[in-house]
C-alpha atoms as a PDB file:
ATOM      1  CA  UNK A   1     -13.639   1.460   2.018  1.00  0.00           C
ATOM      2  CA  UNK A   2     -14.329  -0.595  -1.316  1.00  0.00           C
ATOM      3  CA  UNK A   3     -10.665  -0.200  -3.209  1.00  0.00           C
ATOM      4  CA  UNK A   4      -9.943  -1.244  -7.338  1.00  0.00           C
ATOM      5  CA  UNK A   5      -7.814  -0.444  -9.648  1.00  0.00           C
ATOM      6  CA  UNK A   6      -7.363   2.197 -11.565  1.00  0.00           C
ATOM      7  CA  UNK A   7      -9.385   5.660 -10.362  1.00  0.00           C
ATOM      8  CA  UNK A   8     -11.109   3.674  -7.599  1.00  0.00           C
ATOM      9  CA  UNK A   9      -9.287   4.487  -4.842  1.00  0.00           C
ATOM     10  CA  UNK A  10      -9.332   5.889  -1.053  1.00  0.00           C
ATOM     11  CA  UNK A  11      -8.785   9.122  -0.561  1.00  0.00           C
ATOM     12  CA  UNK A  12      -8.531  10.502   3.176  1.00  0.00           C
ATOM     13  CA  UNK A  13      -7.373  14.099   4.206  1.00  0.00           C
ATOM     14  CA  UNK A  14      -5.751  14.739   7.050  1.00  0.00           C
ATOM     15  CA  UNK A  15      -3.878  17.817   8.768  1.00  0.00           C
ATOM     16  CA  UNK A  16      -0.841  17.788  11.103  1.00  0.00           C
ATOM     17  CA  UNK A  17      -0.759  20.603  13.830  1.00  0.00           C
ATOM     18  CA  UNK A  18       2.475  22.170  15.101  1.00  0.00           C
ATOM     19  CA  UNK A  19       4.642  25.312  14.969  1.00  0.00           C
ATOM     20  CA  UNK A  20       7.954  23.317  14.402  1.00  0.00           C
ATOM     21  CA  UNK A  21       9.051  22.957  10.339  1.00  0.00           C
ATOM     22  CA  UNK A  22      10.028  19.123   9.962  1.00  0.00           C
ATOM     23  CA  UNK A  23       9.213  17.860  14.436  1.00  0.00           C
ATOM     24  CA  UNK A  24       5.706  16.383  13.643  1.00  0.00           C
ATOM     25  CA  UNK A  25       6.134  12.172  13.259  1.00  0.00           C
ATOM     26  CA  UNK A  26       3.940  11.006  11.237  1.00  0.00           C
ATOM     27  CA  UNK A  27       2.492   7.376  10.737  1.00  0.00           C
ATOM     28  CA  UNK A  28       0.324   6.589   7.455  1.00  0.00           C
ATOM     29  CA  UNK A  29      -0.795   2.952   6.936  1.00  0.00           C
ATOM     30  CA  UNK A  30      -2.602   1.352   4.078  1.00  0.00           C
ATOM     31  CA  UNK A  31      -4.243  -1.656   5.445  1.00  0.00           C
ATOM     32  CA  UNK A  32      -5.786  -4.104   3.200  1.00  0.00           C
ATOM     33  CA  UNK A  33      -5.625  -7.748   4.352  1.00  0.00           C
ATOM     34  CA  UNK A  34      -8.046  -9.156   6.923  1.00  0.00           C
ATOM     35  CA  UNK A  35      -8.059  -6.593   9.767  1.00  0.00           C
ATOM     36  CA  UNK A  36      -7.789  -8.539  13.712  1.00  0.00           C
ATOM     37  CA  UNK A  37     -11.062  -9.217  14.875  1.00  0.00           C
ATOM     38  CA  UNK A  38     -13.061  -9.860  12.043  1.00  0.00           C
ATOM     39  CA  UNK A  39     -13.949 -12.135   9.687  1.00  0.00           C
ATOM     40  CA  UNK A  40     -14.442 -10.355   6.405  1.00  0.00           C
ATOM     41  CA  UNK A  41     -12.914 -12.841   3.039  1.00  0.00           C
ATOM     42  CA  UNK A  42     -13.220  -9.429   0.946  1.00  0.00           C
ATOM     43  CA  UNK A  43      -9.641  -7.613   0.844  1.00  0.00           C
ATOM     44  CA  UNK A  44      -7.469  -5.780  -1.434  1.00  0.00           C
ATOM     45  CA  UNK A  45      -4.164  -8.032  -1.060  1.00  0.00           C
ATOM     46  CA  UNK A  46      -1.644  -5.481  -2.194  1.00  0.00           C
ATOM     47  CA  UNK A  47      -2.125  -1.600  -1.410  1.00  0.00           C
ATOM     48  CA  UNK A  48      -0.171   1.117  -3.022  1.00  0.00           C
ATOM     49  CA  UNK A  49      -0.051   4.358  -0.645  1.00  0.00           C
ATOM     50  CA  UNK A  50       0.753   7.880  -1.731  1.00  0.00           C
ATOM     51  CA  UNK A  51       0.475  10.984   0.160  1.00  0.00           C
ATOM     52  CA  UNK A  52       0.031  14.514  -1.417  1.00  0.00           C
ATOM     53  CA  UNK A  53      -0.198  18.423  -0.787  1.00  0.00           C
ATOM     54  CA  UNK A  54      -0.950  21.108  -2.484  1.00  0.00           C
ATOM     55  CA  UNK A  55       2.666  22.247  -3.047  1.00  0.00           C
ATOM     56  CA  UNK A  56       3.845  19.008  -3.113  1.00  0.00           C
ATOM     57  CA  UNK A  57       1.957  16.645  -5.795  1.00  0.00           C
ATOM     58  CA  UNK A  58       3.538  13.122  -4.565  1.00  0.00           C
ATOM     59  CA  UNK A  59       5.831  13.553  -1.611  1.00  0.00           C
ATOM     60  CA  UNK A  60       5.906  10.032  -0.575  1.00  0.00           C
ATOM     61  CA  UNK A  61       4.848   6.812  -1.848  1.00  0.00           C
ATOM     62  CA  UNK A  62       4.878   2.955  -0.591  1.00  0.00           C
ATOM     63  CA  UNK A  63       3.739  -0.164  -1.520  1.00  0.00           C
ATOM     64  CA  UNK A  64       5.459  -2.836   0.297  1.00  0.00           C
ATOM     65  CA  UNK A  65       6.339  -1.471   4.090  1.00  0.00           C
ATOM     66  CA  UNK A  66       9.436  -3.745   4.402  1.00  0.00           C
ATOM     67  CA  UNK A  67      11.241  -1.941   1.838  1.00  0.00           C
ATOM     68  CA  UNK A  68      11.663   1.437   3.660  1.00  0.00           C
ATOM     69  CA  UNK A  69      12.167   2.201   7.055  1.00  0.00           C
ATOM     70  CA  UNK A  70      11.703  -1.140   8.248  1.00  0.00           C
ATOM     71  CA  UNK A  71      13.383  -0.936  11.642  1.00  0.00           C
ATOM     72  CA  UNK A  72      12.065   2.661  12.338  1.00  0.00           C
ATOM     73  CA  UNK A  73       8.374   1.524  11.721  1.00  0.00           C
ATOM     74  CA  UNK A  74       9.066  -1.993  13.464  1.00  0.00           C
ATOM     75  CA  UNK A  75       9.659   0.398  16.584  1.00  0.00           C
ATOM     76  CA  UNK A  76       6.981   2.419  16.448  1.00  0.00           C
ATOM     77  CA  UNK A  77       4.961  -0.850  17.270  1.00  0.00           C
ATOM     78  CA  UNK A  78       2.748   0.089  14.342  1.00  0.00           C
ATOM     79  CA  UNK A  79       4.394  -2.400  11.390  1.00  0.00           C
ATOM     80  CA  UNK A  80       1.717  -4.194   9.809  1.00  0.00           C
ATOM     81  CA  UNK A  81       1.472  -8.079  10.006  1.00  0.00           C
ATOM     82  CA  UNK A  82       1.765  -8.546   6.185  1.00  0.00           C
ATOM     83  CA  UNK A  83       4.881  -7.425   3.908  1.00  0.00           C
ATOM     84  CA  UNK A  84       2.612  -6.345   0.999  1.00  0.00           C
ATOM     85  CA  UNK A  85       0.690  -3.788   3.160  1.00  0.00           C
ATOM     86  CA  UNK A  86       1.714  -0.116   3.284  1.00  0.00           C
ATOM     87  CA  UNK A  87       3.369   2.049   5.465  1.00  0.00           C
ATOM     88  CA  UNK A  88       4.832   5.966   5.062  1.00  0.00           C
ATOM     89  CA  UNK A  89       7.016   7.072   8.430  1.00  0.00           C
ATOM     90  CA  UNK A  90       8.197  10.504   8.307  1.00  0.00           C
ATOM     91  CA  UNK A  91       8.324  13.981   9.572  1.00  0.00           C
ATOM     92  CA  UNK A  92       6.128  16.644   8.415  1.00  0.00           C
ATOM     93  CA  UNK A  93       5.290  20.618   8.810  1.00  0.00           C
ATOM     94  CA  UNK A  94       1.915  21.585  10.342  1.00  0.00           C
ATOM     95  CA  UNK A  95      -0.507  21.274   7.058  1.00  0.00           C
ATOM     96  CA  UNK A  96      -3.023  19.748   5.134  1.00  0.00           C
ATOM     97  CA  UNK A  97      -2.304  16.234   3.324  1.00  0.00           C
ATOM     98  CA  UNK A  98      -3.865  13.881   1.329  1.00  0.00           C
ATOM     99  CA  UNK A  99      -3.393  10.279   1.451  1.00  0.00           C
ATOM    100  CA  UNK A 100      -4.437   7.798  -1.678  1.00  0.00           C
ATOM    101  CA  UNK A 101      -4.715   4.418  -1.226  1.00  0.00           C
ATOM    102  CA  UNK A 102      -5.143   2.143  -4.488  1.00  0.00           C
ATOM    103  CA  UNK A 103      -4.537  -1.415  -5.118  1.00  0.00           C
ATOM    104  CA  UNK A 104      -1.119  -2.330  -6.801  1.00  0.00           C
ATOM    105  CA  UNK A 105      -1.942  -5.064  -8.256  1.00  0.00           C
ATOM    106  CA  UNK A 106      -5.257  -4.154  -9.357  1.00  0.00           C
ATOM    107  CA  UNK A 107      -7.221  -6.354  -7.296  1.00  0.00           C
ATOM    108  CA  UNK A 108     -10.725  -5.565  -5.498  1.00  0.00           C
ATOM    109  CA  UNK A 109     -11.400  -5.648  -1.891  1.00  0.00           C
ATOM    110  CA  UNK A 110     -11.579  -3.287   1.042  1.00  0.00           C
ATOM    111  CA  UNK A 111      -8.533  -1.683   2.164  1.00  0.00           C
ATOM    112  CA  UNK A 112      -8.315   0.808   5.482  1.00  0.00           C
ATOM    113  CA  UNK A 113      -6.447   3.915   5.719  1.00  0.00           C
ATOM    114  CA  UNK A 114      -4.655   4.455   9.097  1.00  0.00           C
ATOM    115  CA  UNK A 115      -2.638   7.517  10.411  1.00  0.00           C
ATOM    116  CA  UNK A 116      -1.016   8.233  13.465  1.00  0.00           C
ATOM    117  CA  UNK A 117       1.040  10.614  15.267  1.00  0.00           C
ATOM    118  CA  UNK A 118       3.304   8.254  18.052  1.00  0.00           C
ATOM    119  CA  UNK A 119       5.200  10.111  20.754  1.00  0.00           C
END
């Protein structure tokens, strides 16, 4: 999707199954450079992720994946090829979540929200 600055951002819901409180794993990437396979000069170079609920307004937040949980996201085979792209690993209870991708550095381009659930 088309990502700015400012209020123009990506917003994707998603929900996370599960009887167990805190034993669902959780992947959320914020892509933004160009993706494999494609040829496309239009990106957003930096991406700022944050993921909401409704009883939890900001719960997590990234915008450079190296900076947190760098070896546990390394093993999930799912670390992204650049540093400034973003990544959110952690558990959550079965709910509904939001996830907000916007640029960080307030530049245009398409960016690609990504999330996972690795066993």
């Amino acid at each position: 999707a088309f990502v700015q600055g400012g209020d123009n951002v990506l917003i994707g819901g998603f929900i996370v199954g599960g009887n167990s409180l805190l034993n669902n794993l959780v992947v959320i990437r914020a892509l933004g450079l160009p993706f494999p396979g494609t040829a496309s000069p239009i990106h957003c170079r930096t991406q700022s992720l944050n993921c909401t609920t409704r009883v939890a307004p900001l719960f997590a937040a990234n915008d450079d994946w190296q900076d947190h949980q760098k070896a546990q996201i390394m093993a999930s085979g799912l670390a992204p090829a650049n540093a400034k792209e973003s990544v959110i690993f952690t558990r959550l209870p079965a709910g509904q979540y939001t996830a907000i991708v916007g640029s960080a550095d307030d530049t245009t381009g398409i960016g690609l929200l990504e999330v996972y659930s690795p066993l």
